[in-house]
Protein backbone atom coordinates (compact mmCIF):
# COMPACT_ATOMS: atom_id res chain seq x y z
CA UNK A 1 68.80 54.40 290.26
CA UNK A 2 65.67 54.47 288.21
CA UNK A 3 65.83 52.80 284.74
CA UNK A 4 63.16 55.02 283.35
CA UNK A 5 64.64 58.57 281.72
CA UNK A 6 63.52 61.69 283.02
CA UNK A 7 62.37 64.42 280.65
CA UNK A 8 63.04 67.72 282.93
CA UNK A 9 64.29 68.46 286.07
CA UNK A 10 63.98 72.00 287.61
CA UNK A 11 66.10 73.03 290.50
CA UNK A 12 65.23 76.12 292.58
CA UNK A 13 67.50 78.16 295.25
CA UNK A 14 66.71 80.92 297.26
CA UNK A 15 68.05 84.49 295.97
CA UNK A 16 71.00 84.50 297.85
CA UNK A 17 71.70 81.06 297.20
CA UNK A 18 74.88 79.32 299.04
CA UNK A 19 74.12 75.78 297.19
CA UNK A 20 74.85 77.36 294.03
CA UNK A 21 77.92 74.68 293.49
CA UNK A 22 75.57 71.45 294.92
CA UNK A 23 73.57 72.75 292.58
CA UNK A 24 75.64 72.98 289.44
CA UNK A 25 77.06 69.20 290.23
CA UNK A 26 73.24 68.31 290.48
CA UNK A 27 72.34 69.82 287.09
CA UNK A 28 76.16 68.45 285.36
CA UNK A 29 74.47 64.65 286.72
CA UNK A 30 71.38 65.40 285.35
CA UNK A 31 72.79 66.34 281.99
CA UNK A 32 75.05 63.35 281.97
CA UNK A 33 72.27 61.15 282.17
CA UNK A 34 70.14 63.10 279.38
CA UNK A 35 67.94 64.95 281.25
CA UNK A 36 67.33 68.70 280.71
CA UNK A 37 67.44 71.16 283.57
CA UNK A 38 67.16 74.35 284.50
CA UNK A 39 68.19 76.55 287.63
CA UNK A 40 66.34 79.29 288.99
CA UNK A 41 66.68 81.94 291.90
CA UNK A 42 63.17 82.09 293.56
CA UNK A 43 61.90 83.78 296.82
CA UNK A 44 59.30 81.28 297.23
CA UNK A 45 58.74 77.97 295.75
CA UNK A 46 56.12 78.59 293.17
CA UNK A 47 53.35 75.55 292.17
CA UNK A 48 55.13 73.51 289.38
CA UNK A 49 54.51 69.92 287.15
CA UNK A 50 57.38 67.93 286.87
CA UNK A 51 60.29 66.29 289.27
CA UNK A 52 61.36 70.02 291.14
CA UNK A 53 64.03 69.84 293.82
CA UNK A 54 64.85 72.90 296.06
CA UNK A 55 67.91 73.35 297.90
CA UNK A 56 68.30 76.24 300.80
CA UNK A 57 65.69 77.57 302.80
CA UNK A 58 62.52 78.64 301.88
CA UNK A 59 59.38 79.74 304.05
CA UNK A 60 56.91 77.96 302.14
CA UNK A 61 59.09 74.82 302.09
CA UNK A 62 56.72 72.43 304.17
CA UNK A 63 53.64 73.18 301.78
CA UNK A 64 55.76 72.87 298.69
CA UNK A 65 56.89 69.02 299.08
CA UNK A 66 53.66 67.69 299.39
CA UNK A 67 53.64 67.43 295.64
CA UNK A 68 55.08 63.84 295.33
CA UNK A 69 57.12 64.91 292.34
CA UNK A 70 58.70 68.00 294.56
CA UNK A 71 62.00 67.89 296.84
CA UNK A 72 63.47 69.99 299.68
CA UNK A 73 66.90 69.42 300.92
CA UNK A 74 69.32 71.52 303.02
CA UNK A 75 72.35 73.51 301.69
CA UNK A 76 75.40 71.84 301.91
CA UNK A 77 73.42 68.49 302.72
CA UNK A 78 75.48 66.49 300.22
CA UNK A 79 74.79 62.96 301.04
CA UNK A 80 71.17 64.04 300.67
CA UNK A 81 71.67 65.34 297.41
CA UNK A 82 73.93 62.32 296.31
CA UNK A 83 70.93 59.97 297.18
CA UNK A 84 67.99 62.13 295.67
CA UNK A 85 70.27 61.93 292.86
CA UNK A 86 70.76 58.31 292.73
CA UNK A 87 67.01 57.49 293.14
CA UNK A 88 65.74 60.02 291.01
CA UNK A 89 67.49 60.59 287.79
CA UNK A 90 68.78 57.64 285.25
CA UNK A 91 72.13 55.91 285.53
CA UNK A 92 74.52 57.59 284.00
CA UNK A 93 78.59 56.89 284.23
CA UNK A 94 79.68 58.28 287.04
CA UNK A 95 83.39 60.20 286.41
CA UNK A 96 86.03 60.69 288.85
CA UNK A 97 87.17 64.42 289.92
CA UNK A 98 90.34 66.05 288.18
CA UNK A 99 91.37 69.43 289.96
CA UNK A 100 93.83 71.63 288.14
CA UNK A 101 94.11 74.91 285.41
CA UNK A 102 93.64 72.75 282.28
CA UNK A 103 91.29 69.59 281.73
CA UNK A 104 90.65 67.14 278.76
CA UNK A 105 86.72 67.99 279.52
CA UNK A 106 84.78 71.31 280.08
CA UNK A 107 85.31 72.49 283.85
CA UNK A 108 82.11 71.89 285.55
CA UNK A 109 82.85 74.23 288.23
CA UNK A 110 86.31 76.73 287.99
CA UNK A 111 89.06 74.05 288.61
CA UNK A 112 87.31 71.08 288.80
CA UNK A 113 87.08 68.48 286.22
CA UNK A 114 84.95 65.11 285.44
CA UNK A 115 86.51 62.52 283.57
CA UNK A 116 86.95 58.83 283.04
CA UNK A 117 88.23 56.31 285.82
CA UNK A 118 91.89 56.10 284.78
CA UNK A 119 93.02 59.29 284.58
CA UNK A 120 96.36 60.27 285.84
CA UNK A 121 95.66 62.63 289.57
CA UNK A 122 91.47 61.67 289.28
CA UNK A 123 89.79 61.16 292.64
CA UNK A 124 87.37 58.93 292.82
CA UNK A 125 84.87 61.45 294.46
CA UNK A 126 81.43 60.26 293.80
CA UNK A 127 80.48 63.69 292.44
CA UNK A 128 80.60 65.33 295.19
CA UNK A 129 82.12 68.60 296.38
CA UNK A 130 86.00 68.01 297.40
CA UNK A 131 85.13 70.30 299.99
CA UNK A 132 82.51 67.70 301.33
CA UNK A 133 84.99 64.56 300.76
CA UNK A 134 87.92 66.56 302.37
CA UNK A 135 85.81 66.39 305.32
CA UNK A 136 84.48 62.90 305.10
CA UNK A 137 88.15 61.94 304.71
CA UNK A 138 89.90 63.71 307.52
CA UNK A 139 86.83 63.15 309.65
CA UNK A 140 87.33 59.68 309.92
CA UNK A 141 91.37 59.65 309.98
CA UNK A 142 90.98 62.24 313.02
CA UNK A 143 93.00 64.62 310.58
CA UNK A 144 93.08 68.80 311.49
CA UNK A 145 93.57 71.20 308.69
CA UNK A 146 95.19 74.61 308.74
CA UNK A 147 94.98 77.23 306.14
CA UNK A 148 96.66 79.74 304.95
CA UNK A 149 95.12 82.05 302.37
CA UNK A 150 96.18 85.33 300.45
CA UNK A 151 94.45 86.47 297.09
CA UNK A 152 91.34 83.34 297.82
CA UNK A 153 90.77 85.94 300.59
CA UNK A 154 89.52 83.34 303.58
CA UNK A 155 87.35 81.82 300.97
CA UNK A 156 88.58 78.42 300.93
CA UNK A 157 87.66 78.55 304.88
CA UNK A 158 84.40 79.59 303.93
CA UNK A 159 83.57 76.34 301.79
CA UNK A 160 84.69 74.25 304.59
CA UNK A 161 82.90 76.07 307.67
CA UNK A 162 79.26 75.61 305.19
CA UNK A 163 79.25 72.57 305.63
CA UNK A 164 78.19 70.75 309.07
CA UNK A 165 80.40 69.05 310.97
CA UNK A 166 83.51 71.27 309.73
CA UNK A 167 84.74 71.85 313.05
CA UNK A 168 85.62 68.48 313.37
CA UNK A 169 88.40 69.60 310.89
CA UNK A 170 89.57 72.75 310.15
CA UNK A 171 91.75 73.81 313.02
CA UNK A 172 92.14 77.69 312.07
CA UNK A 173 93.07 79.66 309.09
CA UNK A 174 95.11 82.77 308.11
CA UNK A 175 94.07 85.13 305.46
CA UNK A 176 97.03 86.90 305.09
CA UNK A 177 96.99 89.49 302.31
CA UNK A 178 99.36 91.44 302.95
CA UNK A 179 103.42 90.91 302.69
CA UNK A 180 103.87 92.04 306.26
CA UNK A 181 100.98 89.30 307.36
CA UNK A 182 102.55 86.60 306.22
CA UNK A 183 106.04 87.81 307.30
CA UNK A 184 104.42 88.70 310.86
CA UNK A 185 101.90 85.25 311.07
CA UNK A 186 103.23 82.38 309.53
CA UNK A 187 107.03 83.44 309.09
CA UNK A 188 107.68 83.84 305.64
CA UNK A 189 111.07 84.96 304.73
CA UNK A 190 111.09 88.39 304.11
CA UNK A 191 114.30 87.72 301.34
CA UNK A 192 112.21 85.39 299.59
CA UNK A 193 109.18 88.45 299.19
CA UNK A 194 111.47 90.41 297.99
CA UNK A 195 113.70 88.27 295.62
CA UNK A 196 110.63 86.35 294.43
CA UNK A 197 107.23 88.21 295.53
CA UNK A 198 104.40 87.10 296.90
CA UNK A 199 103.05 84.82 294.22
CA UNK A 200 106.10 82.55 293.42
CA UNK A 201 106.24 78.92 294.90
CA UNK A 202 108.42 78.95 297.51
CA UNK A 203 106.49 82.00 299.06
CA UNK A 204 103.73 79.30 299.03
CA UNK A 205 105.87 76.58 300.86
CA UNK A 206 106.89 79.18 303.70
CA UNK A 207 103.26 79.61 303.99
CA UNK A 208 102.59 76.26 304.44
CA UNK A 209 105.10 75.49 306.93
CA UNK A 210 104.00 78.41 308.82
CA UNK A 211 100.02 76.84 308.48
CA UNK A 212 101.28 73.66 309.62
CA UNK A 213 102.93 74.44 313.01
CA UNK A 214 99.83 73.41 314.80
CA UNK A 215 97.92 71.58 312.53
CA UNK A 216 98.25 67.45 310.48
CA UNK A 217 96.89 68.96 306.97
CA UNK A 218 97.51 72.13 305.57
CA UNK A 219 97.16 74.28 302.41
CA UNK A 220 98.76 77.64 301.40
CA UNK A 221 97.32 79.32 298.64
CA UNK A 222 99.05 83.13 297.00
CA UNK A 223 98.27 84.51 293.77
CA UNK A 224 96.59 87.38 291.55
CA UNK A 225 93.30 86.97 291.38
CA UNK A 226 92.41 90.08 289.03
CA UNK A 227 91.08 92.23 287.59
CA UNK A 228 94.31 94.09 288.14
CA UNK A 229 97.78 93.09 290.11
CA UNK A 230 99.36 91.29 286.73
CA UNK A 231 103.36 91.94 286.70
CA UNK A 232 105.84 91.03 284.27
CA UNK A 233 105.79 87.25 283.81
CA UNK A 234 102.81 86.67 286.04
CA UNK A 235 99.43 87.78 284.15
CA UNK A 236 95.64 87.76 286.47
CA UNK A 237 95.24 83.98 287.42
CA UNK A 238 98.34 83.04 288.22
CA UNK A 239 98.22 81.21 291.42
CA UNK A 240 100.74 79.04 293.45
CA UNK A 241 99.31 77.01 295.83
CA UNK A 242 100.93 74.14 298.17
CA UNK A 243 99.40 71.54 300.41
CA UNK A 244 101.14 68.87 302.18
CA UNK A 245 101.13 66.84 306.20
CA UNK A 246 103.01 67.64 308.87
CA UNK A 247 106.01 65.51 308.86
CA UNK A 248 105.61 64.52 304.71
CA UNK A 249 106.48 66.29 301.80
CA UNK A 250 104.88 69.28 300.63
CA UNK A 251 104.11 69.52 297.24
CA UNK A 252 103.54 72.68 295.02
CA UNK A 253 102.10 73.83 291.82
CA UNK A 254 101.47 77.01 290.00
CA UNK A 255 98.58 77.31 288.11
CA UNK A 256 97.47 79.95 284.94
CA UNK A 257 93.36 80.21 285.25
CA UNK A 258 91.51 81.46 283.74
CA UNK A 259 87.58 84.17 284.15
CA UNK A 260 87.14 86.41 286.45
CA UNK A 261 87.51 87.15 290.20
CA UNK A 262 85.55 84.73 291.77
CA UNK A 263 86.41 82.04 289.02
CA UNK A 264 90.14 82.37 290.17
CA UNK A 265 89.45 82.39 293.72
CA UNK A 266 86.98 79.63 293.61
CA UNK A 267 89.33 77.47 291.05
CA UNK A 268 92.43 77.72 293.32
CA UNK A 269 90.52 76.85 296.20
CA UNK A 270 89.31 73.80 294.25
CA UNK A 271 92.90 73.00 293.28
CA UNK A 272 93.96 73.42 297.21
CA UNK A 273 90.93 70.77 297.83
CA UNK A 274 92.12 67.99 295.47
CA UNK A 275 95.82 67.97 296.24
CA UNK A 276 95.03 67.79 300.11
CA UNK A 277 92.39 65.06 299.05
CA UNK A 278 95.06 63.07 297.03
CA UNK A 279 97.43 63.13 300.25
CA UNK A 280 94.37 61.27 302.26
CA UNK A 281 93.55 58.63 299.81
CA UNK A 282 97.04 57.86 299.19
């Protein structure tokens, strides 16, 4: 890492951007090691002074990064970023990755957590997304994951399948929204739906056994994501999500988040990510 501090940093994704998260760990790093930044949704690159990095794609790309002070990287190209990073901005100490509903520090993405080495449940994750671990992880243990999704909607699969190199791990998934889905695909109990509902705990573990039929690594995630759906004794954000291996014990947690739609979605997602990535590094 370079000794010398940075003043500014300016970080630039297409409209549509699907490296908005890369990007927020980039500008968390950067603010860690007192360097200001800012994040802006561009078309095209425009001309700019200063260290610039763009992430995505962009037609005018190839002109752009003959600046010396101006970088282009892929979406979802995480190692990339993690070594830009390390060359470019001042050391800085690096945290480890908590995942739950409740942190000691600000979340610096919804469920997701930087703290001190130490902690009780932190990974040691290098900054990076757990998505992007999870499959660094599994890759090299030969591991295949199996999902099973309600109120996240298929959008834990999502995260996975950006990235390159996901088929390597993720087997299939179920988004099964509906009561009679998860009866009818992964054989949930239909007496625990209707003693308990969909969002209680051991609807989760029925979903995960289910997920896990055909599969080493799974995660099973139900829950009310909002802005409506809140019954007595379960307000918008409360999520119960399991993870566990075939043949090992699954474990289960219900968590209260908190924002709105996507920030539940994308939290218990991040929750599913960090137990499954606790199981690996075991």
């Amino acid at each position: 890492m370079t000794d010398t501090p940075t003043e500014s940093l300016q970080i630039f994704l297409p409209m549509r951007p699907a490296a908005l998260p890369d990007a927020q760990r980039i500008a968390v790093w950067a603010r860690r090691a007192g360097v200001d930044v800012r994040v802006g949704l561009v078309a095209t690159l425009p001309i700019c002074s200063g260290m610039a990095l763009a992430i995505g794609e962009f037609a005018n790309a190839a002109d752009w990064i003959k600046s010396a002070s101006c970088t282009h990287l892929s979406a979802g190209d995480w190692g990339g970023l993690r070594d830009w990073a390390r060359a470019s901005l001042p050391a800085c100490p690096t945290p480890w990755s908590l995942f739950n509903d409740r942190g000691p520090e600000p979340e610096i993405l919804p469920g997701e957590y930087w703290v001190e080495s130490g902690t009780t449940a932190a990974l040691p994750l290098q900054m990076a997304p757990p998505e992007w671990c999870l499959l660094q992880q599994a890759g090299a243990q030969g591991s295949r994951l199996a999902l099973a999704e309600s109120c996240t909607g298929g959008g834990l699969a999502a995260r996975i399948t950006a990235l390159s190199g996901s088929s390597a791990l993720l087997r299939h998934g179920f988004v099964t929204y509906s009561n009679a889905a998860k009866v009818q695909w992964l054989q949930v109990q239909e007496a625990t739906l209707a003693q308990l509902g969909a969002v209680a705990e051991e609807t989760a573990l029925e979903m995960l056994t289910g997920a896990l039929r055909d599969a080493d690594l799974a995660a099973a995630i139900t829950g009310i994501a909002g802005p409506g759906g809140a019954v007595p004794g379960k307000p918008v954000g409360t999520v119960c999500i399991a993870w566990g291996a075939r043949n090992a014990g699954a474990q289960v947690r219900t968590c209260h988040f908190s924002g709105d739609r996507w920030s539940v979605q994308y939290a218990a997602g991040s929750v599913a990510l960090g137990g499954l990535l606790g199981l690996l590094l075991e």
